[in-house]
PDB file of N, CA and C in Angstrom:
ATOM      1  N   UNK A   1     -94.227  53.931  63.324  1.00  0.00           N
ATOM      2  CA  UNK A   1     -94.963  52.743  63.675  1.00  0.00           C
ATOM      3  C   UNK A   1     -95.168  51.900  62.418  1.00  0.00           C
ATOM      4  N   UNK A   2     -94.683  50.900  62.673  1.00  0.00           N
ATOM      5  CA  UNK A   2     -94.636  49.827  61.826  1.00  0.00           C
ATOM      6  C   UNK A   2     -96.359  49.193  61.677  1.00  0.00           C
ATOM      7  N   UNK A   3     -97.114  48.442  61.049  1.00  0.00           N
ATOM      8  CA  UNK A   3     -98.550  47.634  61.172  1.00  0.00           C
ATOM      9  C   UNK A   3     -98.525  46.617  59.536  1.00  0.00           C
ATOM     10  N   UNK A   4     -98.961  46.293  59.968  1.00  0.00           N
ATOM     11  CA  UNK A   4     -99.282  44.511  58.828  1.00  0.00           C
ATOM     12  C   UNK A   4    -100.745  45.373  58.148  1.00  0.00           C
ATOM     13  N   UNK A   5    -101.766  45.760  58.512  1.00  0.00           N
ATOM     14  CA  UNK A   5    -102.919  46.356  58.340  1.00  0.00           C
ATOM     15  C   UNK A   5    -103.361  47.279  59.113  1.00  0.00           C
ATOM     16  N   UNK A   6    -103.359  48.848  57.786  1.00  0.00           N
ATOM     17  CA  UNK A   6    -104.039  49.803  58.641  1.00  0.00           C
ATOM     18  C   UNK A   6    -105.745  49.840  57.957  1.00  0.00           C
ATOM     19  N   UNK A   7    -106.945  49.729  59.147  1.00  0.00           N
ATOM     20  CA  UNK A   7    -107.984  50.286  58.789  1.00  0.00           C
ATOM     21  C   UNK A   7    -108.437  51.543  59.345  1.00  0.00           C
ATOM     22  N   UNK A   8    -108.630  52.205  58.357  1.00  0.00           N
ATOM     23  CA  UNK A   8    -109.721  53.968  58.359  1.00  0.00           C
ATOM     24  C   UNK A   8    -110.949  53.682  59.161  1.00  0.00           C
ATOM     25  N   UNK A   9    -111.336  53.999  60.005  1.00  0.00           N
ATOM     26  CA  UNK A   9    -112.579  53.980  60.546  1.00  0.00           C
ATOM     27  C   UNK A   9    -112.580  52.689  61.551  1.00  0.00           C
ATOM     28  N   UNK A  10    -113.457  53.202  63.027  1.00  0.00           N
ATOM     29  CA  UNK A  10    -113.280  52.294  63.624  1.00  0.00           C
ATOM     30  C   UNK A  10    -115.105  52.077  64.418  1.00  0.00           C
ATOM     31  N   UNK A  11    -115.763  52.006  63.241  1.00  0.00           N
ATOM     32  CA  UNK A  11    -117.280  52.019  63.449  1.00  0.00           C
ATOM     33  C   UNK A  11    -117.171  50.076  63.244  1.00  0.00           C
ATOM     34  N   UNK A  12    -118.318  50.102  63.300  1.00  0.00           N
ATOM     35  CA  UNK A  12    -118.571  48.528  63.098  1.00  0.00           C
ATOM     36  C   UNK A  12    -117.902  47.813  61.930  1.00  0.00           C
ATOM     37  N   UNK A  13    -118.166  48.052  60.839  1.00  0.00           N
ATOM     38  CA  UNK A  13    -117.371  47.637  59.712  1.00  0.00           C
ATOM     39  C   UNK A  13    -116.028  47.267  59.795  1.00  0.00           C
ATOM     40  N   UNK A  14    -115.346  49.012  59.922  1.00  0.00           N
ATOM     41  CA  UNK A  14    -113.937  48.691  60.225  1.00  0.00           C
ATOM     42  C   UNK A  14    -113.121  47.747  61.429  1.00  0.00           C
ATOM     43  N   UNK A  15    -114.201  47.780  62.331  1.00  0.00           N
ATOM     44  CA  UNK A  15    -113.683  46.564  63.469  1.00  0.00           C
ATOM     45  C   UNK A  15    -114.119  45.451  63.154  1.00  0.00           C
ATOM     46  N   UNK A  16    -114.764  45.109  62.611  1.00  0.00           N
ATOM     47  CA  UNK A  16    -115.585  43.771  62.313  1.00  0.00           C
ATOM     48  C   UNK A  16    -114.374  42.737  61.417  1.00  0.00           C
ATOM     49  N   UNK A  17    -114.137  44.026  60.158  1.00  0.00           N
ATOM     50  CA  UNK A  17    -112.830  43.439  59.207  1.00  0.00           C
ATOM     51  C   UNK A  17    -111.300  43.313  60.043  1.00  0.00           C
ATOM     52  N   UNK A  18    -111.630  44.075  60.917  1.00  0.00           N
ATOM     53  CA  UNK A  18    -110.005  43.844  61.893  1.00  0.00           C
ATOM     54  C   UNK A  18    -109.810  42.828  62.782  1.00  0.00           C
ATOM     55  N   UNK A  19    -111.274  42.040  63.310  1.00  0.00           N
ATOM     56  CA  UNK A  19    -111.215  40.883  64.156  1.00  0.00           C
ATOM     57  C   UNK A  19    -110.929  39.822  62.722  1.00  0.00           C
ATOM     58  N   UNK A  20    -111.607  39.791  61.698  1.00  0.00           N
ATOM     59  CA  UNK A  20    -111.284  38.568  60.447  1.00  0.00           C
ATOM     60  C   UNK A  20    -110.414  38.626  60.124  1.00  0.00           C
ATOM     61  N   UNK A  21    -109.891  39.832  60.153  1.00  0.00           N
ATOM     62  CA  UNK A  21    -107.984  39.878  59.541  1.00  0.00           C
ATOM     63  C   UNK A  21    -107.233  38.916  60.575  1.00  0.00           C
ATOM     64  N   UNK A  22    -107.630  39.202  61.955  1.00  0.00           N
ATOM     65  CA  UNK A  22    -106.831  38.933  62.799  1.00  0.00           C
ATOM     66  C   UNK A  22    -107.438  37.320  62.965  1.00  0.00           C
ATOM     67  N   UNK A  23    -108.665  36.903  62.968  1.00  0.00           N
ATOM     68  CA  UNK A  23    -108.696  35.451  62.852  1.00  0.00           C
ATOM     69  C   UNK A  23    -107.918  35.038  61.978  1.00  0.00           C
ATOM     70  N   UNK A  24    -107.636  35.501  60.491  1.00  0.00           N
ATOM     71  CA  UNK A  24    -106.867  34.551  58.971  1.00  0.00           C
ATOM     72  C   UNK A  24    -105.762  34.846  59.620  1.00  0.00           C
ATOM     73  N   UNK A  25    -105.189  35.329  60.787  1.00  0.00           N
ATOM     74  CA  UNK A  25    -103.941  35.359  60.569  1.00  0.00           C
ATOM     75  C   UNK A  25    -102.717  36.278  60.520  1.00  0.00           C
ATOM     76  N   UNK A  26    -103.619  37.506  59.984  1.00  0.00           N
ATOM     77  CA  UNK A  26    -102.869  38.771  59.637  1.00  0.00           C
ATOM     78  C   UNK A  26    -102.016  39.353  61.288  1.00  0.00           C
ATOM     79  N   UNK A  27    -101.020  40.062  60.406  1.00  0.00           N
ATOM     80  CA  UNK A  27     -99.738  40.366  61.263  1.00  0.00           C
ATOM     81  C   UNK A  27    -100.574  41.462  62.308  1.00  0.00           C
ATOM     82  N   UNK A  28     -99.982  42.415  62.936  1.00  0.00           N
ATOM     83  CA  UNK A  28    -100.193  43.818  63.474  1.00  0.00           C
ATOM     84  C   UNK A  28    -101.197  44.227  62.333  1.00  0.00           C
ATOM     85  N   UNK A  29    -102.530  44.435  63.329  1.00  0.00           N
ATOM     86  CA  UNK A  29    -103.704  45.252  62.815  1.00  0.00           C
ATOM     87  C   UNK A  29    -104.284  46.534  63.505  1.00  0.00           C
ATOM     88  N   UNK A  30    -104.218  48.020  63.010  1.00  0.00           N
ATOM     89  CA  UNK A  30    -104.442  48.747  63.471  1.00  0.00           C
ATOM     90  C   UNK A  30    -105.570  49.818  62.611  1.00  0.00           C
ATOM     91  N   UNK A  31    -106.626  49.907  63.716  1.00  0.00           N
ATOM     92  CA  UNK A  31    -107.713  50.899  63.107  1.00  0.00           C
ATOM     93  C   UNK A  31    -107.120  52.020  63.947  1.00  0.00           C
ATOM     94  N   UNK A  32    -107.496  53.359  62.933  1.00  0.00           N
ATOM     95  CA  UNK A  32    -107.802  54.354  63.456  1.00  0.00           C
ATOM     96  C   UNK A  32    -109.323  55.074  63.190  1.00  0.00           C
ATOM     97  N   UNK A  33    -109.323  56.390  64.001  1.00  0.00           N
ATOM     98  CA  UNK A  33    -110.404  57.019  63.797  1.00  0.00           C
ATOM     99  C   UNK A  33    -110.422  58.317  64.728  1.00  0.00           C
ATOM    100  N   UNK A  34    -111.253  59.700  63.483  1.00  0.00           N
ATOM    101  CA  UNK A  34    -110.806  60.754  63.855  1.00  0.00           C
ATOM    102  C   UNK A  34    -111.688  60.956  65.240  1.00  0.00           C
ATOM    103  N   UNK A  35    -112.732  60.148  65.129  1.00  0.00           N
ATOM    104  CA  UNK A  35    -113.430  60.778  66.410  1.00  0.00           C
ATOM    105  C   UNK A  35    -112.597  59.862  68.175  1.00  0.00           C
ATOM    106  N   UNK A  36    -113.722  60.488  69.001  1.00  0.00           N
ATOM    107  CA  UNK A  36    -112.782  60.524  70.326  1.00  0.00           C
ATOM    108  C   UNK A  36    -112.800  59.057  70.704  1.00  0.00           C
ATOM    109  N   UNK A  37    -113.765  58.266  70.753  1.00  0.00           N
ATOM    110  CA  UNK A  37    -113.916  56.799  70.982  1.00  0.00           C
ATOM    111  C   UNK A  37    -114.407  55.978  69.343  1.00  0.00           C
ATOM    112  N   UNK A  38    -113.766  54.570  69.321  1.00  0.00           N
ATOM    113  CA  UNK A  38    -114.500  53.578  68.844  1.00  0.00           C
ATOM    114  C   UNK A  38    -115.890  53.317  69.291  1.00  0.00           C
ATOM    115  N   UNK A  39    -116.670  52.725  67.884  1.00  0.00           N
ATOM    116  CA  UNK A  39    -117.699  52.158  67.745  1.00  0.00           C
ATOM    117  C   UNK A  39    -118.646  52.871  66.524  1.00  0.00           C
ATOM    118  N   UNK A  40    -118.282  54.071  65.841  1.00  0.00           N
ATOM    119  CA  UNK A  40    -119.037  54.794  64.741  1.00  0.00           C
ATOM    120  C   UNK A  40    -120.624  55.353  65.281  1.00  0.00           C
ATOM    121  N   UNK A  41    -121.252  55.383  64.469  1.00  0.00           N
ATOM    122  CA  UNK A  41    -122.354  56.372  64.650  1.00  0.00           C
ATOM    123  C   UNK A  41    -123.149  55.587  65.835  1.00  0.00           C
ATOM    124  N   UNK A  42    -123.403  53.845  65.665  1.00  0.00           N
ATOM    125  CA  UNK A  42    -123.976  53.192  66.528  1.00  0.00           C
ATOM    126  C   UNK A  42    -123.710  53.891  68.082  1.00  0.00           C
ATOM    127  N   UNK A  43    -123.067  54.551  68.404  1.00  0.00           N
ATOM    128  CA  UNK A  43    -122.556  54.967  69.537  1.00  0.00           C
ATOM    129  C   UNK A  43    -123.659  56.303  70.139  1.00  0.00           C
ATOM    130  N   UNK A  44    -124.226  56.506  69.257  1.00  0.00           N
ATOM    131  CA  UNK A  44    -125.205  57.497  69.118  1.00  0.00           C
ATOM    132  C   UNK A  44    -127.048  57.336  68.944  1.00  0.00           C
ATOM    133  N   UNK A  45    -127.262  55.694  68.714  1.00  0.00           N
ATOM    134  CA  UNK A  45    -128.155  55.423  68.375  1.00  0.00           C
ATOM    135  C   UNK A  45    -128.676  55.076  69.684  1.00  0.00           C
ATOM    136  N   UNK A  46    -129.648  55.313  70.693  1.00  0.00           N
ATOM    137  CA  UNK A  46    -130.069  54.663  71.313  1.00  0.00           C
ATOM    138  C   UNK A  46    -131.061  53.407  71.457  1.00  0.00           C
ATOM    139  N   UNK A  47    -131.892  53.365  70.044  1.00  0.00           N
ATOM    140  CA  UNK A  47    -132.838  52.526  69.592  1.00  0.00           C
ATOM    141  C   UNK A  47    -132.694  51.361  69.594  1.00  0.00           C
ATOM    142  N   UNK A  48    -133.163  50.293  69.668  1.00  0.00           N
ATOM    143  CA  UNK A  48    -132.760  48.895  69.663  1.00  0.00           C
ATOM    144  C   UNK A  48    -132.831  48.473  67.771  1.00  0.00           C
ATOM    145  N   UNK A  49    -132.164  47.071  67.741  1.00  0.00           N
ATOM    146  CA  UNK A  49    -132.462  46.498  65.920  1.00  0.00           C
ATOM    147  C   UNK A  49    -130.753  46.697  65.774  1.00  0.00           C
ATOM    148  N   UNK A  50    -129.787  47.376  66.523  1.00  0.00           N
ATOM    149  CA  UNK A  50    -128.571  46.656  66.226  1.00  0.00           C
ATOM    150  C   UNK A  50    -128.591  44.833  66.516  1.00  0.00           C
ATOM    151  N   UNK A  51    -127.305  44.528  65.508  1.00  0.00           N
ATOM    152  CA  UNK A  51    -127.095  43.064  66.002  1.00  0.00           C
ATOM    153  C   UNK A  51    -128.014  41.894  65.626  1.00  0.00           C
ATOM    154  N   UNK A  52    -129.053  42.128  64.772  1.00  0.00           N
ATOM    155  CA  UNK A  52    -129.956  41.083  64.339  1.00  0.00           C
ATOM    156  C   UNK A  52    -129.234  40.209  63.816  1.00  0.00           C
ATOM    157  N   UNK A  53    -128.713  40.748  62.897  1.00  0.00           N
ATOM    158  CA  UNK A  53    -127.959  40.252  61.688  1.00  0.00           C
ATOM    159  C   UNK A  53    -127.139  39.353  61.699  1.00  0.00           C
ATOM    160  N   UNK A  54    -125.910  40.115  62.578  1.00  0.00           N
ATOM    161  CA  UNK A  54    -124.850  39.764  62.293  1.00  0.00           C
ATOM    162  C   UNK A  54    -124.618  38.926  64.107  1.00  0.00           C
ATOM    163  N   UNK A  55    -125.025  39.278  65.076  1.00  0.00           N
ATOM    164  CA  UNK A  55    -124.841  38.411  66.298  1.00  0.00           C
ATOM    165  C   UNK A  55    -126.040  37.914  67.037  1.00  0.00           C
ATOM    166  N   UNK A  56    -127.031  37.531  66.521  1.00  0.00           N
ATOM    167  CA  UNK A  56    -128.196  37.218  66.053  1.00  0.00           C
ATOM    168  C   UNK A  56    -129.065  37.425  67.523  1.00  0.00           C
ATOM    169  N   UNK A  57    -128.773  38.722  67.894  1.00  0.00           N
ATOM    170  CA  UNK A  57    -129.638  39.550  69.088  1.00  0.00           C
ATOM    171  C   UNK A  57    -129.732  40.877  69.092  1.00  0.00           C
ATOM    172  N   UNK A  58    -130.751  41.275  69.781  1.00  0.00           N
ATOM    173  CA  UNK A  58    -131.371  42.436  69.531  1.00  0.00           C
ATOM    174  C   UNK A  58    -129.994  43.440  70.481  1.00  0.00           C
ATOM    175  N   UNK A  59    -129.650  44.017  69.803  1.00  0.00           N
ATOM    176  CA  UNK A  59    -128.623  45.128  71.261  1.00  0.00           C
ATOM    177  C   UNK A  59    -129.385  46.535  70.518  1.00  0.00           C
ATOM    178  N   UNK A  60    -129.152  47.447  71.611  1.00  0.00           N
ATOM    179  CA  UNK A  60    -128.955  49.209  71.541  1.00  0.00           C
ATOM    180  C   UNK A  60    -127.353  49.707  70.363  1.00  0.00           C
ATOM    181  N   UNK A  61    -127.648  50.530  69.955  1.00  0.00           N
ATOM    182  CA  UNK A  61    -126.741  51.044  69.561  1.00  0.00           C
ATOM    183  C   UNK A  61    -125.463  51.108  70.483  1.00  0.00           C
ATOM    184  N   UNK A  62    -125.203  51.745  71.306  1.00  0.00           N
ATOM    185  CA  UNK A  62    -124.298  51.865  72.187  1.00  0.00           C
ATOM    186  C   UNK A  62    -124.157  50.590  72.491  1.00  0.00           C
ATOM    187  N   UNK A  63    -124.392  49.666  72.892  1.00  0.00           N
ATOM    188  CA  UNK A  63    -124.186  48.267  73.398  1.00  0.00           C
ATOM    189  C   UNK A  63    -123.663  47.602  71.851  1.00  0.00           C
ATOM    190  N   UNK A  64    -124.160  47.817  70.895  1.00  0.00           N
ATOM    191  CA  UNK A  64    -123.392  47.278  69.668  1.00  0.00           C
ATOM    192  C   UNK A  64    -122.152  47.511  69.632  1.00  0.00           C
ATOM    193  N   UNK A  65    -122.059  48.872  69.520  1.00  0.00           N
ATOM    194  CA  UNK A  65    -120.777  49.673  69.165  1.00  0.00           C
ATOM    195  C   UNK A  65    -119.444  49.176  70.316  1.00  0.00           C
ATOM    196  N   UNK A  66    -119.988  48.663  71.835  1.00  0.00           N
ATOM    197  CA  UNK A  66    -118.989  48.574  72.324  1.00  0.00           C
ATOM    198  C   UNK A  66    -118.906  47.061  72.427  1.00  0.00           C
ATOM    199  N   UNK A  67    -119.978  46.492  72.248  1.00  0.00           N
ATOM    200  CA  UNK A  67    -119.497  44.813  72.033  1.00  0.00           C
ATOM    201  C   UNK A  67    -118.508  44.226  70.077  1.00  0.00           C
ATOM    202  N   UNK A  68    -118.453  45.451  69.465  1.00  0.00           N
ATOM    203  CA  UNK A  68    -117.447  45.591  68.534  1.00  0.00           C
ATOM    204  C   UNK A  68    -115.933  46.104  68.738  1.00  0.00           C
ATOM    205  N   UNK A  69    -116.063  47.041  69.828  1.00  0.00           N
ATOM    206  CA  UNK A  69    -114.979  47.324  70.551  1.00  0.00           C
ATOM    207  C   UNK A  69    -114.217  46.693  71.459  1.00  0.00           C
ATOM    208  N   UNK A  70    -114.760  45.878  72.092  1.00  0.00           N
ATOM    209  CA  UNK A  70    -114.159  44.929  72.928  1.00  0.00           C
ATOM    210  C   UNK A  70    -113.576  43.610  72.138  1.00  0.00           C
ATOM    211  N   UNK A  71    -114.559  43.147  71.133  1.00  0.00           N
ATOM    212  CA  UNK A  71    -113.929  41.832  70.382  1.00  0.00           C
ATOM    213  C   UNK A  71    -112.624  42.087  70.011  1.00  0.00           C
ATOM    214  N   UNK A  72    -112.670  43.549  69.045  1.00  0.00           N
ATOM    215  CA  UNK A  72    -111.295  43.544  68.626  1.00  0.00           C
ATOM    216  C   UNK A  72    -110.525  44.018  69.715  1.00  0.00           C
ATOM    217  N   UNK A  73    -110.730  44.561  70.275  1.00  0.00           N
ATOM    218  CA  UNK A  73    -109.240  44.663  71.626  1.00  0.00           C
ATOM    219  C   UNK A  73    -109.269  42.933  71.992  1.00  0.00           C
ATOM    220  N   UNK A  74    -109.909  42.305  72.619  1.00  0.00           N
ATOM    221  CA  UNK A  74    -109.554  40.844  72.403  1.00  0.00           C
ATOM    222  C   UNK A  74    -109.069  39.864  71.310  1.00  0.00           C
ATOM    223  N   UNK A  75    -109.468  40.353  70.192  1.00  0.00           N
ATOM    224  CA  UNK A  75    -108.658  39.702  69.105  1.00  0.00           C
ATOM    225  C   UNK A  75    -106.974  40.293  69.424  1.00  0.00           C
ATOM    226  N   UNK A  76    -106.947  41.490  70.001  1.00  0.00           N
ATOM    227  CA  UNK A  76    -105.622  41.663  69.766  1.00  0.00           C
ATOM    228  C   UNK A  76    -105.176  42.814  69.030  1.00  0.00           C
ATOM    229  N   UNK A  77    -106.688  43.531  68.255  1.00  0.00           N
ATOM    230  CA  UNK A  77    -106.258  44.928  67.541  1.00  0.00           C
ATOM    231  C   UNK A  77    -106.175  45.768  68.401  1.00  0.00           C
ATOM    232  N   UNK A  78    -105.336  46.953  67.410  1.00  0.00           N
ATOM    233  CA  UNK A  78    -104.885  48.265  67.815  1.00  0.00           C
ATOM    234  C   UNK A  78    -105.674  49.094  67.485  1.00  0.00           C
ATOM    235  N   UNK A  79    -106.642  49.904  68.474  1.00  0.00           N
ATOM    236  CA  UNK A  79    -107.431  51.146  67.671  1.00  0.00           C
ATOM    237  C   UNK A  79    -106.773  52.116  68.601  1.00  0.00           C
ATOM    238  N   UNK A  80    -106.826  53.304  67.792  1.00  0.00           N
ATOM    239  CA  UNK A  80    -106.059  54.602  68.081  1.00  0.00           C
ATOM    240  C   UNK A  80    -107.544  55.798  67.466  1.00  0.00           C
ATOM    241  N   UNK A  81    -107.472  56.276  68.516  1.00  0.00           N
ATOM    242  CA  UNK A  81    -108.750  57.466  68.394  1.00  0.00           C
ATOM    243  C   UNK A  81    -108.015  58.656  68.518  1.00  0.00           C
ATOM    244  N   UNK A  82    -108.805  59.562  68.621  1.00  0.00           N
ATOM    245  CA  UNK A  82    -108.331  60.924  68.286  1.00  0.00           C
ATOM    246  C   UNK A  82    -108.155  61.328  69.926  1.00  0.00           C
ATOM    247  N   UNK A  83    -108.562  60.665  70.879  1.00  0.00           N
ATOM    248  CA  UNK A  83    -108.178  60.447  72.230  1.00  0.00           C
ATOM    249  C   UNK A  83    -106.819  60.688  72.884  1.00  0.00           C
TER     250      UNK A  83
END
């Protein structure tokens, strides 16, 4: 398998940098990650205070993790889990 960009980890970070790659432009972008689904630890948090920051609303962990997961499958990235 050929890719333009591979990212390690497919928690928030690593998807976050794979939707901006893929806005500037960048060729074939592919995250992986050893665990079974995308989204990183947030996937585990049930607490609210994800998302202030950065999408300027309050989400759950789990609701973070998969509204990071969905952008980049709509941008067009490739994540590959241990799935």
């Amino acid at each position: 398998m050929n890719v333009d960009v591979l990212i390690a980890g497919a928690g928030p970070a690593g998807l976050a940098a794979a939707i901006e790659l893929r806005r500037l432009g960048a060729g074939q972008v592919l995250v992986v990650d050893r665990e079974a689904e995308a989204g990183g630890i947030p996937r585990h948090s049930a607490h609210t205070g994800y998302g202030l920051r950065d999408l300027r609303r309050v989400m759950t962990g789990p609701g973070y993790a998969r509204h990071y997961t969905q952008a980049a499958t709509r941008a067009g990235v490739q994540i590959r889990t241990s799935r």
